[in-house]
C-alpha atoms as a PDB file:
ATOM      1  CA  UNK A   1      10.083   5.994  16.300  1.00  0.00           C
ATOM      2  CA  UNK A   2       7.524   2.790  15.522  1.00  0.00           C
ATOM      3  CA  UNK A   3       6.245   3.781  12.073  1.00  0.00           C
ATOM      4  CA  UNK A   4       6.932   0.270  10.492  1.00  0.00           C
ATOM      5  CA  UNK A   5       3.148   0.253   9.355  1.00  0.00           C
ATOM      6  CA  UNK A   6       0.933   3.026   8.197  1.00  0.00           C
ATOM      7  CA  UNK A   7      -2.124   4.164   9.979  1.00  0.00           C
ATOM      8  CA  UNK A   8      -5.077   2.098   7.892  1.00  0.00           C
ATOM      9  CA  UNK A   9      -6.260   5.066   5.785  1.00  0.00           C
ATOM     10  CA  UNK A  10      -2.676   4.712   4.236  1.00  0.00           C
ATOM     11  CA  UNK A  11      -3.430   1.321   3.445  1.00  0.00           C
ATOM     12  CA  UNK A  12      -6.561   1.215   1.783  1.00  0.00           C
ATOM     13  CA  UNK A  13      -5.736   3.247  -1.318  1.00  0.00           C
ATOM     14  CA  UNK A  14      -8.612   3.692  -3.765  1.00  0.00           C
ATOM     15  CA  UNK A  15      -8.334   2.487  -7.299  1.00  0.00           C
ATOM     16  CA  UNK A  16      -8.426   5.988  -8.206  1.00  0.00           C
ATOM     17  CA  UNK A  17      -4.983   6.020  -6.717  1.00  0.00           C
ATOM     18  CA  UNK A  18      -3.957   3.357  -8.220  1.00  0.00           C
ATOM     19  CA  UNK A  19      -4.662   4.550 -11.935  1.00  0.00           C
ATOM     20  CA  UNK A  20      -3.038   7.525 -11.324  1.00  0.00           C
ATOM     21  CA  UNK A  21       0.303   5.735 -10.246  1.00  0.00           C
ATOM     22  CA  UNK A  22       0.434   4.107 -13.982  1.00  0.00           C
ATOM     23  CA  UNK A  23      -0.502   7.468 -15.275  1.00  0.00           C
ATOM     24  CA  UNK A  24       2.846   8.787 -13.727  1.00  0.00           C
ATOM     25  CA  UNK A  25       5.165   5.575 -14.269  1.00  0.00           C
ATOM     26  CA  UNK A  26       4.846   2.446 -14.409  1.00  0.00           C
ATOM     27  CA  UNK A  27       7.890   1.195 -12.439  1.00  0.00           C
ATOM     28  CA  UNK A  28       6.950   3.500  -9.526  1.00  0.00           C
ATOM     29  CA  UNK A  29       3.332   2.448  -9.637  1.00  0.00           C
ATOM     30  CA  UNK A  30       4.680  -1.054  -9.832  1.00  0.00           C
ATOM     31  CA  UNK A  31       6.766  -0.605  -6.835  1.00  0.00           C
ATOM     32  CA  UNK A  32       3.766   1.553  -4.771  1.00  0.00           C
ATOM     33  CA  UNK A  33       1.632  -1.609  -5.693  1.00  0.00           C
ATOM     34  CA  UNK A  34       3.882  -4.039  -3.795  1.00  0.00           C
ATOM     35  CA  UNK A  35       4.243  -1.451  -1.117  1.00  0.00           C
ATOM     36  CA  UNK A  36       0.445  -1.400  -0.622  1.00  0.00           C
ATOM     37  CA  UNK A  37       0.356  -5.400  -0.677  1.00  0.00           C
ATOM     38  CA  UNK A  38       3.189  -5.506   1.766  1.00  0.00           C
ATOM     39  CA  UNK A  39       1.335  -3.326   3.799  1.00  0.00           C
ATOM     40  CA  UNK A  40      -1.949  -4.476   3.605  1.00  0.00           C
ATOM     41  CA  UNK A  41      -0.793  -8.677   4.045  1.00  0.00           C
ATOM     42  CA  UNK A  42       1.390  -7.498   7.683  1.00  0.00           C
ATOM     43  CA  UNK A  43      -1.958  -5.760   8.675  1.00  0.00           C
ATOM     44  CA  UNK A  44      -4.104  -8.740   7.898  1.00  0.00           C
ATOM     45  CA  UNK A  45      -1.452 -11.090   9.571  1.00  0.00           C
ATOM     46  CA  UNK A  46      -1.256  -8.834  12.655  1.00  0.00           C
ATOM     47  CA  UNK A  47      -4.904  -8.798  13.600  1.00  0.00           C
ATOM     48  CA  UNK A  48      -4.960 -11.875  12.440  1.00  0.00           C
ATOM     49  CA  UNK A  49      -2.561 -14.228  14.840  1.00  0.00           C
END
């Protein structure tokens, strides 16, 4: 099983997504925020190097 990193669609949430998060709770949205960056930065340095 290789599912350390989400297809790309997973990554790039919408802001719409992102709104609704705080809607919900803050913590969680905090915590699906720095899942997204985590995400997004080990894309970036993958196709990157």
């Amino acid at each position: 099983m290789t599912n350390a990193l989400p297809p790309q669609s997973e990554v790039a949430f919408p802001k719409e997504a992102a709104t609704f998060d705080l809607d919900i709770d803050p913590q969680v949205a905090q915590q699906k925020k720095a899942q997204r960056d985590y995400y997004h930065n080990s894309s970036c340095l993958l196709r990157d190097s």
